[in-house]
Protein backbone atom coordinates (compact mmCIF):
# COMPACT_ATOMS: atom_id res chain seq x y z
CA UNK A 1 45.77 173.99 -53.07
CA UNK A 2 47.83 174.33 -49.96
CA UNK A 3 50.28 171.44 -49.61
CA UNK A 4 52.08 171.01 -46.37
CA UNK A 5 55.06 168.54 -47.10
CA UNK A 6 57.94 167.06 -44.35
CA UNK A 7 60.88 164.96 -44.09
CA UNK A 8 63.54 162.87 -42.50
CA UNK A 9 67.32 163.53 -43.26
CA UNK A 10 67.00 160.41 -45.62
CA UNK A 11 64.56 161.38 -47.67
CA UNK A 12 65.50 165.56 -47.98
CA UNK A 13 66.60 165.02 -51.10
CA UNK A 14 63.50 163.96 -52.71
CA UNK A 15 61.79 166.05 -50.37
CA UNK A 16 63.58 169.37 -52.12
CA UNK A 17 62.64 167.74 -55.68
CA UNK A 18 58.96 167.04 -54.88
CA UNK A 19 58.49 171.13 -53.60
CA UNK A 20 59.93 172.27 -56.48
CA UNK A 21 57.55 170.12 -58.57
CA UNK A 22 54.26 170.55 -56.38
CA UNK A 23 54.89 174.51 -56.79
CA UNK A 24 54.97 174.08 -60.72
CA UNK A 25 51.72 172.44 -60.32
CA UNK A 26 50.44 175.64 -59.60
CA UNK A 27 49.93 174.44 -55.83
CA UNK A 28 51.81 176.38 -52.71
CA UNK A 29 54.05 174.89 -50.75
CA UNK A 30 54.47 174.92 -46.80
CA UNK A 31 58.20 173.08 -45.87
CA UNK A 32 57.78 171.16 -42.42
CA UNK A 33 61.10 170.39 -42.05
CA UNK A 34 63.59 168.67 -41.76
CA UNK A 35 66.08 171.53 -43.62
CA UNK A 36 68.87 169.44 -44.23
CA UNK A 37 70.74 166.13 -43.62
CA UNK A 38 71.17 165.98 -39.92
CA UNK A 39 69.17 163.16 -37.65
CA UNK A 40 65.85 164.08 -36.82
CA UNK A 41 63.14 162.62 -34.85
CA UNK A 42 60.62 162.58 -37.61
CA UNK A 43 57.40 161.52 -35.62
CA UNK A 44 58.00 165.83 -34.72
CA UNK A 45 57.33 166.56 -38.24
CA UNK A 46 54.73 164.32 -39.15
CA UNK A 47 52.47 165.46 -36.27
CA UNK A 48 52.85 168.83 -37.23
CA UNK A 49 52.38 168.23 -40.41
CA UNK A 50 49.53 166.33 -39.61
CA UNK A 51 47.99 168.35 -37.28
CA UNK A 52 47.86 171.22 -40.07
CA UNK A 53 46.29 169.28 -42.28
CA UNK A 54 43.60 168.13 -39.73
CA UNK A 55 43.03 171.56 -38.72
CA UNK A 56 42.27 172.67 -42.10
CA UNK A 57 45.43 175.16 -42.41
CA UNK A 58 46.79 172.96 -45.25
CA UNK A 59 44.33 171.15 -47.65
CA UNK A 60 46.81 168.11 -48.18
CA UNK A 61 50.67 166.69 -47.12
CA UNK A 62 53.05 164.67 -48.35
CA UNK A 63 55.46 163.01 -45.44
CA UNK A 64 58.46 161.58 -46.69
CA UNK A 65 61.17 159.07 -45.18
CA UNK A 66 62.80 156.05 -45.68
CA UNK A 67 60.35 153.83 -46.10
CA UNK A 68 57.37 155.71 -45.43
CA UNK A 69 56.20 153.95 -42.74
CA UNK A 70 56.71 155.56 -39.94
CA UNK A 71 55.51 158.85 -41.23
CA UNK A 72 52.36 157.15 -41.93
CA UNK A 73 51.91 155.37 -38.54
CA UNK A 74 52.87 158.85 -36.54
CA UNK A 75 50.62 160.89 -38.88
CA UNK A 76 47.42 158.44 -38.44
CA UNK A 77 47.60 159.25 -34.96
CA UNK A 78 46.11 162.35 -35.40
CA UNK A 79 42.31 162.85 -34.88
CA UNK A 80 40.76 163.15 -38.49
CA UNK A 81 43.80 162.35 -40.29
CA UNK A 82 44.12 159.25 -43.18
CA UNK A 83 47.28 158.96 -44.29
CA UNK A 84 48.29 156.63 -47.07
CA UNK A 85 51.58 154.85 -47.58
CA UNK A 86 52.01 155.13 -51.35
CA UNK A 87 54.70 153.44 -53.67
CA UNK A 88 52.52 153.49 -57.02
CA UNK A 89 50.22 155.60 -58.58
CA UNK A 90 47.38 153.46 -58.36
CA UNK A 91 47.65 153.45 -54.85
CA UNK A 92 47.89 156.91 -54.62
CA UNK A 93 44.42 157.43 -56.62
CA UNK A 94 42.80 155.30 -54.59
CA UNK A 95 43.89 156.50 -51.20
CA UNK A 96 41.91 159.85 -52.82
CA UNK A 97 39.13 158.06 -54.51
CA UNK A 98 38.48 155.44 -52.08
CA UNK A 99 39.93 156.47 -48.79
CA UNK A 100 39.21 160.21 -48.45
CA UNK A 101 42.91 160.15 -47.49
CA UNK A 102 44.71 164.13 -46.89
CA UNK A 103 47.89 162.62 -46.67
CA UNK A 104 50.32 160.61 -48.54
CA UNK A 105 53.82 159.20 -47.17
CA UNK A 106 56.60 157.84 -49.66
CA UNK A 107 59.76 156.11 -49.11
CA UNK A 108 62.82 157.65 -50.53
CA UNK A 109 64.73 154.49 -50.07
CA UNK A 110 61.69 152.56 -52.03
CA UNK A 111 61.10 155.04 -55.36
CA UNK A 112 62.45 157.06 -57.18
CA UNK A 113 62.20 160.79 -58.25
CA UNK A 114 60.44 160.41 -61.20
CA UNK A 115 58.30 157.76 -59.93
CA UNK A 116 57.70 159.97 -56.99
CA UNK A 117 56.46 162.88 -58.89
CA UNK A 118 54.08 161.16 -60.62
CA UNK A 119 52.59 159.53 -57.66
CA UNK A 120 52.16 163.27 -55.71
CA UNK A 121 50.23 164.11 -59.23
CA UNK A 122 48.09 161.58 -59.06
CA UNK A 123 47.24 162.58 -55.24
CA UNK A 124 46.91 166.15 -55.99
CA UNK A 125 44.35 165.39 -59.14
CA UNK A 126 41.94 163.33 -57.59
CA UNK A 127 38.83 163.46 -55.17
CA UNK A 128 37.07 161.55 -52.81
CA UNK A 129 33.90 160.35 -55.11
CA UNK A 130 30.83 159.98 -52.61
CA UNK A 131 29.81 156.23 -53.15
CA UNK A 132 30.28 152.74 -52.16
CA UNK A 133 34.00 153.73 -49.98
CA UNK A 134 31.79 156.08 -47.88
CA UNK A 135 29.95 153.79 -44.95
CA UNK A 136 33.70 152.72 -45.11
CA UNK A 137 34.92 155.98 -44.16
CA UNK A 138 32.15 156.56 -42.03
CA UNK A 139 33.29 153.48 -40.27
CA UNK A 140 36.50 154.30 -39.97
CA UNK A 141 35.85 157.54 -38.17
CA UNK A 142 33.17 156.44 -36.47
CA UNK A 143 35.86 153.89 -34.55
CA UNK A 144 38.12 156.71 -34.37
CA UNK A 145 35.91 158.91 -32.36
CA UNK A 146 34.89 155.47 -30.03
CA UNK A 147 37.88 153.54 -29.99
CA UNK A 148 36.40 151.25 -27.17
């Protein structure tokens, strides 16, 4: 698979771990930024990010910050995009499973590295499974596309 991934400054760290770990998955890697410590505005990278994935360029992303939060808030705003804040692997299977969801966002100041790996695993080996989540999903878009 194509995995776009993105950062803050305070979550490059883990950021640099996770790519080298998602590539020995067997998956490639597209880096979003940021490239090192220094301040960013990350709502920039999440939308691209984001927008990648929603355009089809990249089949999944991982957005990383502090907490996660905002990466997930600035990355729902893009049409078509779920993104899923994820501190646990269960989570993260379900956000596949249940959810449909392309994206994941972690908190660097909330896990760990280890932790963290095993979290993107658990993204990158599951699927959506067609069943009782789906009129949910269907929902969800449908108030996406008619937000009024």
């Amino acid at each position: 698979m194509k995995i776009a991934i993105g950062c803050d400054e305070a979550a490059y760290d883990l950021k640099e771990t996770l790519k080298s770990f998602i590539t020995a998955q067997g998956h490639e890697v597209t880096d979003f930024g940021t490239f090192d410590r220094k301040p960013v505005l990350y709502p920039d990278i999440a939308h691209a990010l984001a927008t990648e994935v929603a355009a089809g360029t990249q089949d999944r992303g991982v957005l990383l910050c502090g907490t996660g939060i905002g990466m997930a808030i600035t990355a729902n705003k893009v049409k078509g995009i779920r993104a899923a804040q994820c501190h646990d692997t269960y989570s993260a299977e379900r956000a596949r499973l249940s959810n449909d969801a392309q994206i994941i966002t972690l908190g660097a100041r909330v896990i760990g590295p280890e932790l963290a790996k095993a979290i993107v695993r658990t993204f990158l080996s599951n699927e959506f499974v067609n069943g009782s989540s789906t009129p949910k999903i269907e929902r969800i878009t449908a108030y996406e596309n008619n937000p009024g």
